[in-house]
N, C-alpha and C. Protein backbone atom coordinates (compact mmCIF):
# COMPACT_ATOMS: atom_id res chain seq x y z
N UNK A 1 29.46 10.09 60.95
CA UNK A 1 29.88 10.69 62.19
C UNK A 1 31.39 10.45 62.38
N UNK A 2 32.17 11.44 62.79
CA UNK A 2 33.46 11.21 62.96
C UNK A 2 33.69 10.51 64.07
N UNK A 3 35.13 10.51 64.74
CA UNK A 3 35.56 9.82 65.95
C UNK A 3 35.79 10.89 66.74
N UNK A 4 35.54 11.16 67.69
CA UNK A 4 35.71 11.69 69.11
C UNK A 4 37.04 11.69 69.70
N UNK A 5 38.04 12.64 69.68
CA UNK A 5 39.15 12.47 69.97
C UNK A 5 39.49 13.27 71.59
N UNK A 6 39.59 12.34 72.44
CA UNK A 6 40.12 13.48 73.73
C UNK A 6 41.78 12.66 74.19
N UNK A 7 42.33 14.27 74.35
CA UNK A 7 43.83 14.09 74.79
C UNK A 7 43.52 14.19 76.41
N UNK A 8 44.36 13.41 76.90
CA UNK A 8 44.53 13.39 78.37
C UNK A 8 46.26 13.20 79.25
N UNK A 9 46.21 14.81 79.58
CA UNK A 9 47.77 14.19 80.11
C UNK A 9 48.13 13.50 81.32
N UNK A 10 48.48 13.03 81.48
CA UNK A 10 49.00 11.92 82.32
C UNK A 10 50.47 12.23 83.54
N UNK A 11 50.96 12.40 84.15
CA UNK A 11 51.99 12.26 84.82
C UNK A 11 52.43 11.50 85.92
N UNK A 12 51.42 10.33 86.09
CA UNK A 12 51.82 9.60 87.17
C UNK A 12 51.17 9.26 88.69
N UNK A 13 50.43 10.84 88.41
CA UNK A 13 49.99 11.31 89.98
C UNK A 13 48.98 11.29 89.78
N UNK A 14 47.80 10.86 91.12
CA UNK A 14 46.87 10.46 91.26
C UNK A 14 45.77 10.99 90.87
N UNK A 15 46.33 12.35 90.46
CA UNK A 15 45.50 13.31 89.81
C UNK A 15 45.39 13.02 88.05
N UNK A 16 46.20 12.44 87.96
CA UNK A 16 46.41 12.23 86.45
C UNK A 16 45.39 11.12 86.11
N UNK A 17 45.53 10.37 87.22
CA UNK A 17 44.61 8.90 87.23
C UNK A 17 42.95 9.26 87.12
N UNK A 18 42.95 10.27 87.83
CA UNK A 18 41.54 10.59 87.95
C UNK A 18 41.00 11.48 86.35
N UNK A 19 41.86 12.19 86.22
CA UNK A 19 41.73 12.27 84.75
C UNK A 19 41.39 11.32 83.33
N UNK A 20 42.32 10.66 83.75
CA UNK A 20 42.25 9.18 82.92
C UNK A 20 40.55 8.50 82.95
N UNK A 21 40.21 8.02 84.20
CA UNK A 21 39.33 7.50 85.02
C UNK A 21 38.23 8.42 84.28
N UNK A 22 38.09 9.97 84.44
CA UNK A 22 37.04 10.56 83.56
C UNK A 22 36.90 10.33 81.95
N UNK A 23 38.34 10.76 81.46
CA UNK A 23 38.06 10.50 80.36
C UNK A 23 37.38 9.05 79.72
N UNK A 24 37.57 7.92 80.17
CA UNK A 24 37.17 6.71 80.27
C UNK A 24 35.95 6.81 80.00
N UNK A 25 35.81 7.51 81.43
CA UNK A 25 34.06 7.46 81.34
C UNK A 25 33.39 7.72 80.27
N UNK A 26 33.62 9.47 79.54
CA UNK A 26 33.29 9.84 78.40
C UNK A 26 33.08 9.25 77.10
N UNK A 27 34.67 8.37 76.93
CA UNK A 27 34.73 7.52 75.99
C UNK A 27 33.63 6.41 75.34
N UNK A 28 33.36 6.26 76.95
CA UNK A 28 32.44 5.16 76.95
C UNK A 28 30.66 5.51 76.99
N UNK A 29 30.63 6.53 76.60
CA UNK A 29 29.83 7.12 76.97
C UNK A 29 29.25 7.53 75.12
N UNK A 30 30.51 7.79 74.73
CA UNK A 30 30.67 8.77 73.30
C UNK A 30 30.53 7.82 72.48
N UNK A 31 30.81 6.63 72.23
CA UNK A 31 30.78 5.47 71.80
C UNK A 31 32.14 5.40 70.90
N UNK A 32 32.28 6.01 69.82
CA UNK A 32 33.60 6.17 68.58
C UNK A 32 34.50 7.28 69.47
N UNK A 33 35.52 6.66 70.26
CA UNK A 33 36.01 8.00 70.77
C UNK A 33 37.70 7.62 70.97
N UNK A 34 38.63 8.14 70.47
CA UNK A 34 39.76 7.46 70.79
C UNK A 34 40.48 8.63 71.72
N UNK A 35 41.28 7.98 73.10
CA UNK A 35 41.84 8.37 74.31
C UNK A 35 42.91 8.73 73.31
N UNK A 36 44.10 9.84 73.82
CA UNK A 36 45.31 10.02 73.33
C UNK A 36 46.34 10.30 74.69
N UNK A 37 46.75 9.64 75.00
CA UNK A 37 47.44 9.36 76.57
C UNK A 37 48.47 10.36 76.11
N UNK A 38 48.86 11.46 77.18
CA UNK A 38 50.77 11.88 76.63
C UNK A 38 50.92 12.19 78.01
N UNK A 39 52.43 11.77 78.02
CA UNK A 39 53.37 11.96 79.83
C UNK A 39 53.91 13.31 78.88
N UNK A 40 54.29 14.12 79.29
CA UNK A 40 55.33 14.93 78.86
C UNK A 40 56.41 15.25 80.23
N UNK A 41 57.88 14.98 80.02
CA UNK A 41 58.81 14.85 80.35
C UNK A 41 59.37 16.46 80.34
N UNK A 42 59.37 17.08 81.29
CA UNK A 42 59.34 18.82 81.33
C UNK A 42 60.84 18.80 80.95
N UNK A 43 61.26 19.89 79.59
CA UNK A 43 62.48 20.40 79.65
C UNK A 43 62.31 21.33 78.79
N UNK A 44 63.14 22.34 79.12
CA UNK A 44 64.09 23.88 78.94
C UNK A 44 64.81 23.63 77.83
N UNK A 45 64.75 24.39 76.78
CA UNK A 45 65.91 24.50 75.86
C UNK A 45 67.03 25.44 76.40
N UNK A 46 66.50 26.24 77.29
CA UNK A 46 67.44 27.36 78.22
C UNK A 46 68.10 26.55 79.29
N UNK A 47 68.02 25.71 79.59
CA UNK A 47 69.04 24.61 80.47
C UNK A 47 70.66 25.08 80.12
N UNK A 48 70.89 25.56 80.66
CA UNK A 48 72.51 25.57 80.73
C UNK A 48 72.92 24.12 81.32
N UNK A 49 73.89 23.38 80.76
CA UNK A 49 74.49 22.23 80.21
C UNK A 49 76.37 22.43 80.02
N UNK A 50 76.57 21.54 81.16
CA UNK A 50 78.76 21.55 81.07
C UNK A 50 78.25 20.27 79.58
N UNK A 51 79.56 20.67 78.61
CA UNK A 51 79.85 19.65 77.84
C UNK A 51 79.54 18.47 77.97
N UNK A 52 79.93 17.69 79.55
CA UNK A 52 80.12 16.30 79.69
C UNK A 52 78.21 16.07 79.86
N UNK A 53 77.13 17.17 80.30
CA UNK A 53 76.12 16.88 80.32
C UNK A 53 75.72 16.68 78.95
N UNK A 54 75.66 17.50 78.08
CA UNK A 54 75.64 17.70 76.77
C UNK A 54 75.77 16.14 75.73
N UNK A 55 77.01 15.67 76.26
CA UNK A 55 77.03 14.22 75.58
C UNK A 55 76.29 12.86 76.29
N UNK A 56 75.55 13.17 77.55
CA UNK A 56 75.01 12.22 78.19
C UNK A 56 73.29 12.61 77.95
N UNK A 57 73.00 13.78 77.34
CA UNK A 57 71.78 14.07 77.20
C UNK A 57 70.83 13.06 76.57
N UNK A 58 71.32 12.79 75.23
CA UNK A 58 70.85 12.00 74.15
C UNK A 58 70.51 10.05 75.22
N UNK A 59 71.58 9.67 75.87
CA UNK A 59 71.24 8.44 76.85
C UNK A 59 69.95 8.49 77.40
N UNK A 60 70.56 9.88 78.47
CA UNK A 60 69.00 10.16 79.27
C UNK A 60 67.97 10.61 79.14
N UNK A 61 67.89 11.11 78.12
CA UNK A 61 66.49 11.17 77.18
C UNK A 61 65.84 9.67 76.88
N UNK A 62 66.66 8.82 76.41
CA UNK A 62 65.86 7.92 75.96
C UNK A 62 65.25 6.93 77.44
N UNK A 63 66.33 7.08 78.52
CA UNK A 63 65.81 6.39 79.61
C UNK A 63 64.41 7.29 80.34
N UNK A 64 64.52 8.12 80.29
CA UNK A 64 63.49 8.82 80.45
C UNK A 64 62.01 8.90 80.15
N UNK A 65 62.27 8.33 78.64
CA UNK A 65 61.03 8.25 78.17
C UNK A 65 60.28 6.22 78.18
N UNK A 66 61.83 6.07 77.98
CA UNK A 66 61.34 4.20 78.83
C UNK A 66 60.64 4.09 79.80
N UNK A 67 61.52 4.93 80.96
CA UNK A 67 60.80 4.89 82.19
C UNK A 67 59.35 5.72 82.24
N UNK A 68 59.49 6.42 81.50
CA UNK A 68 57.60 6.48 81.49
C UNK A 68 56.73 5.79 80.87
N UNK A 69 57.34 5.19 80.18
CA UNK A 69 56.11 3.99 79.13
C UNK A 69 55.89 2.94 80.32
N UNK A 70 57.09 2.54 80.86
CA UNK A 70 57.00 1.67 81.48
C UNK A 70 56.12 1.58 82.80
N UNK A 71 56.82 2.90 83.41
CA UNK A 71 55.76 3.20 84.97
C UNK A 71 54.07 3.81 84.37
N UNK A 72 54.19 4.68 83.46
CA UNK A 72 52.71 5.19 83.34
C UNK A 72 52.17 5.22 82.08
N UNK A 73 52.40 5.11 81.07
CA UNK A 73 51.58 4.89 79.77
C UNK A 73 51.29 3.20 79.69
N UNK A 74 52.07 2.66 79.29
CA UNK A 74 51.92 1.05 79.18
C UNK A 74 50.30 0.31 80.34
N UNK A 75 50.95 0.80 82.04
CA UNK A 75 49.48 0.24 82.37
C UNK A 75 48.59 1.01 82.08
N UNK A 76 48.78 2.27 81.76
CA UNK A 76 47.24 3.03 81.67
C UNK A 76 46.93 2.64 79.90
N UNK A 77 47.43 2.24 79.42
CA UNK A 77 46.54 1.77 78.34
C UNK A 77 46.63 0.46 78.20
N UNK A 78 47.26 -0.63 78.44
CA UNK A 78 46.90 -1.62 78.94
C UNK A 78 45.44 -1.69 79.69
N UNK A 79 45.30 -1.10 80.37
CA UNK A 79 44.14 -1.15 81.70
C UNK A 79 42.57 -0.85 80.52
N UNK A 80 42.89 0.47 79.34
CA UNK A 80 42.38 1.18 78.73
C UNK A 80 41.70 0.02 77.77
N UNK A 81 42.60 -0.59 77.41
CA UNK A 81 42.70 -1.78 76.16
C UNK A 81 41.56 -2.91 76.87
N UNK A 82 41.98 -3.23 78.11
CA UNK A 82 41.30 -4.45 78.47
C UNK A 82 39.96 -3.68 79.06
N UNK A 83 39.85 -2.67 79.01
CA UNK A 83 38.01 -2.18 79.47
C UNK A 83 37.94 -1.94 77.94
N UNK A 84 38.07 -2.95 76.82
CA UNK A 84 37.65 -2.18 75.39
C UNK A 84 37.57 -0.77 74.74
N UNK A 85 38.48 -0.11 75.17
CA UNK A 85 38.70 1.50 74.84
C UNK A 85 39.77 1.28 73.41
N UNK A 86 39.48 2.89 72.98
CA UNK A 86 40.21 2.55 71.43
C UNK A 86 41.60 3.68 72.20
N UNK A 87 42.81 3.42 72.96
CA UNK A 87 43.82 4.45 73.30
C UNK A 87 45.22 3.67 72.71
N UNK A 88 45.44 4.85 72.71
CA UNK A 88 47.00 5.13 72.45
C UNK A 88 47.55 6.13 73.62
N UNK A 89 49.29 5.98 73.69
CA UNK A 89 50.32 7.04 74.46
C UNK A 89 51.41 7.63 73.56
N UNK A 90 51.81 8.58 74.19
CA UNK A 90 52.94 9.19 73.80
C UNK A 90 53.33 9.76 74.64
N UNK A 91 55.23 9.75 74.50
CA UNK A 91 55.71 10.65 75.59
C UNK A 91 56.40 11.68 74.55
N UNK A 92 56.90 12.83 75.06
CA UNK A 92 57.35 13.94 74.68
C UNK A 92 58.61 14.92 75.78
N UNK A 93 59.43 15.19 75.30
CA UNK A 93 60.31 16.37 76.02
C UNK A 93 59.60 17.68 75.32
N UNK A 94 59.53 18.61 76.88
CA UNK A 94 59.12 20.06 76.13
C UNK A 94 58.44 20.74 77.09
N UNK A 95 57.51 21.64 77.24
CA UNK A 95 56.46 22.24 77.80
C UNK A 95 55.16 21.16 77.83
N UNK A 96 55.01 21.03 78.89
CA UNK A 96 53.49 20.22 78.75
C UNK A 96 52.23 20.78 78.31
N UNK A 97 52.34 21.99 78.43
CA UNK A 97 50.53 23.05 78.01
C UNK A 97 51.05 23.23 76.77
N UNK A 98 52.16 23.48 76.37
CA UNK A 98 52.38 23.45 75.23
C UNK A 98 52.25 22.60 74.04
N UNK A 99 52.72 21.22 74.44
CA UNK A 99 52.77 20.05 74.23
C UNK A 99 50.93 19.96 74.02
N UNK A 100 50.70 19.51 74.95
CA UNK A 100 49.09 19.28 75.06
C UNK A 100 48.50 19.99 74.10
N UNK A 101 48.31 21.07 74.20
CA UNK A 101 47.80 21.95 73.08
C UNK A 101 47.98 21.43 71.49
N UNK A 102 49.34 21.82 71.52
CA UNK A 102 49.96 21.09 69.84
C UNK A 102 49.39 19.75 69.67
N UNK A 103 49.80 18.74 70.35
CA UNK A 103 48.95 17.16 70.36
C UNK A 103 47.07 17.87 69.64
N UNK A 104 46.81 18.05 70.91
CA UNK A 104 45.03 18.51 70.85
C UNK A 104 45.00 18.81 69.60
N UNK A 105 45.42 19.77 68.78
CA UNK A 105 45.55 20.32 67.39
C UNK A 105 45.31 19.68 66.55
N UNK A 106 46.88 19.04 66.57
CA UNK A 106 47.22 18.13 65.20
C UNK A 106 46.25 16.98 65.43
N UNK A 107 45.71 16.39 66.36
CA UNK A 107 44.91 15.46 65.98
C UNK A 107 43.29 15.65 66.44
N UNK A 108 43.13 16.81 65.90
CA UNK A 108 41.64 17.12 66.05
C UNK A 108 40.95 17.16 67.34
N UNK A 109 41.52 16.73 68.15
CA UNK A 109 40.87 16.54 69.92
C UNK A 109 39.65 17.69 70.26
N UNK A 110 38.66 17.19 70.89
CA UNK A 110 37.51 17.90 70.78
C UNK A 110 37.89 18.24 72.29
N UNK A 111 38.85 18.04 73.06
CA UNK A 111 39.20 18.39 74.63
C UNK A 111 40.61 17.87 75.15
N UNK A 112 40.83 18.40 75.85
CA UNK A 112 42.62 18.03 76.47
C UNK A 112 41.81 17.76 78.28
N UNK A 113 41.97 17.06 78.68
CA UNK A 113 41.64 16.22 80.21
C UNK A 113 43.02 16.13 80.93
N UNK A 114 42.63 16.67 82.09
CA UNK A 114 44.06 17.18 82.84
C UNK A 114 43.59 16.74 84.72
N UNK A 115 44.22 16.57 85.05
CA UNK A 115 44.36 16.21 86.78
C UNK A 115 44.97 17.91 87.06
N UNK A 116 44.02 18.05 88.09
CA UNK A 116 44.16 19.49 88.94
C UNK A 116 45.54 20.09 89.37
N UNK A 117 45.89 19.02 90.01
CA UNK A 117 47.26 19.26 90.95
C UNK A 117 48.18 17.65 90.02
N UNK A 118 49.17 18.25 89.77
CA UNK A 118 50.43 17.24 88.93
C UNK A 118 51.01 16.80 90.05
N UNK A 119 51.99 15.88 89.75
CA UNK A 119 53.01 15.25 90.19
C UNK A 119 53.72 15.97 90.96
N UNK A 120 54.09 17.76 89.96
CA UNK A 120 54.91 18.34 90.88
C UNK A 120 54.48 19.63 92.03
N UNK A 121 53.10 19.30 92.38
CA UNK A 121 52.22 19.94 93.66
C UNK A 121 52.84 21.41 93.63
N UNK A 122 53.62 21.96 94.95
CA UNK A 122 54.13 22.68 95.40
C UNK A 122 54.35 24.09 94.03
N UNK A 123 55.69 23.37 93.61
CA UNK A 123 56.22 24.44 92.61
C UNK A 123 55.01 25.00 91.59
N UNK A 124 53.93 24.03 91.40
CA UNK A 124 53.12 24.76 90.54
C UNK A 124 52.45 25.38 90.91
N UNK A 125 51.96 25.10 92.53
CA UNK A 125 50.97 26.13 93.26
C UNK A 125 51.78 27.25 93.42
N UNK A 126 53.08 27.37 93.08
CA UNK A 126 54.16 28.87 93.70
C UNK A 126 54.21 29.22 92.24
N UNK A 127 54.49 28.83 91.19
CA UNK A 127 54.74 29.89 90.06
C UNK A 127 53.57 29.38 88.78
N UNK A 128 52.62 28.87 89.18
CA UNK A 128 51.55 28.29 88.01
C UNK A 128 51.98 27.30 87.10
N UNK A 129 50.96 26.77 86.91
CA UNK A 129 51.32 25.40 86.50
C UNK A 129 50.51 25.01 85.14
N UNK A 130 50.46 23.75 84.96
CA UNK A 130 50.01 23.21 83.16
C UNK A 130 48.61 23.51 83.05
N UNK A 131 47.83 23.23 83.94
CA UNK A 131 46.75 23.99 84.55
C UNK A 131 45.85 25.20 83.70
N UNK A 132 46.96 26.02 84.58
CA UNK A 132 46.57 27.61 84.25
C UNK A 132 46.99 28.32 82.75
N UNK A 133 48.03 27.46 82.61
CA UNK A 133 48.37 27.76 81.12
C UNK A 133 47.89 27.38 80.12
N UNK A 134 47.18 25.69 80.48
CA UNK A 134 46.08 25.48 79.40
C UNK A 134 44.93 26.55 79.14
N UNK A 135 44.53 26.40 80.66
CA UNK A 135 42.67 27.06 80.08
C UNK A 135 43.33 28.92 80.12
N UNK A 136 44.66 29.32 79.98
CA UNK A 136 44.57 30.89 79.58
C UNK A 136 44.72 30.60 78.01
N UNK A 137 45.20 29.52 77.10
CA UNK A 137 45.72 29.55 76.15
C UNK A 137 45.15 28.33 75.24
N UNK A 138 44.90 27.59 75.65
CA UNK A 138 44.61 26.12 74.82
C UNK A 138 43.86 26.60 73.31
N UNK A 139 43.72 25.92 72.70
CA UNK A 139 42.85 25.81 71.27
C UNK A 139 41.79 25.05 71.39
N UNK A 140 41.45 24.13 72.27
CA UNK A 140 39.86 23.63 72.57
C UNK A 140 39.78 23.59 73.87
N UNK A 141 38.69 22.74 74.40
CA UNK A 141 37.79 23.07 75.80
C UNK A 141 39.18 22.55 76.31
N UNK A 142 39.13 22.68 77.56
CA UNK A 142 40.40 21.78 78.43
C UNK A 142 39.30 21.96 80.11
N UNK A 143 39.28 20.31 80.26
CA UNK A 143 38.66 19.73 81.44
C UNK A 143 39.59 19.19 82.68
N UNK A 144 39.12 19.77 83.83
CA UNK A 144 40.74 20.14 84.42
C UNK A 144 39.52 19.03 85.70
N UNK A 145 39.97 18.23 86.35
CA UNK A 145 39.76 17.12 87.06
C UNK A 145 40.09 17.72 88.82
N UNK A 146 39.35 17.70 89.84
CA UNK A 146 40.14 18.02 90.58
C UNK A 146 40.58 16.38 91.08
């Protein structure tokens, strides 16, 4: 029997938690099942950028992705680790449904686990969000948490 792979994205927000919190469950449920935590850090290659941003990019990228290990991957698999779960994280710059998807792929994920409403509420209820772009597009099931 293989291992059970579910991706779950993460962003911080309480919705993400509850995601987490399901997938858990499953895990534990599935017995051989490894969590794949990812924050993805939203950015535009279409970003218009003055020069002086341009050379500060490469800094704030990397603080960026500190500060998410630090605020939200680290305890959520910490937390993951000490309830005996087999997880890992990753952070990423890019599209998050995009992201998610590709992750889900390359490592076989039998589901991508998502919190309803993200971090960034509003703007996604006005122009659609990681959401809607998963389950129009994904490559496996995608379990959307309210």
């Amino acid at each position: 029997m293989t291992q059970t792979i579910l991706v779950v994205g993460l962003d911080g927000s309480a919705s993400g938690g509850k995601a987490l919190a399901f997938a858990e469950d499953r895990a534990k449920a599935i017995g051989d099942c490894l969590i794949v935590v990812c924050y993805v850090i939203e950015w535009s290659p279409f970003t218009f950028q003055t020069p002086e941003e341009n050379e500060q990019r490469h800094k704030r990228r990397e603080e960026e992705i500190k500060t998410a290990r630090e605020r939200v991957l680290d305890p959520a698999i910490a937390a993951g680790k000490a309830a005996d779960l087999n997880i890992e994280g990753h952070v990423f710059h890019g599209d998050a449904a995009d992201i998610l998807d590709d992750l889900a792929v390359k490592r076989g994920a039998s589901q991508i686990i998502i919190g309803r409403v993200g971090a960034r509420g509003l703007k996604e209820r006005l122009f659609g969000g990681v959401a809607g772009r998963l389950v129009a597009s994904a490559s496996v099931p995608v379990t959307i948490i309210p």
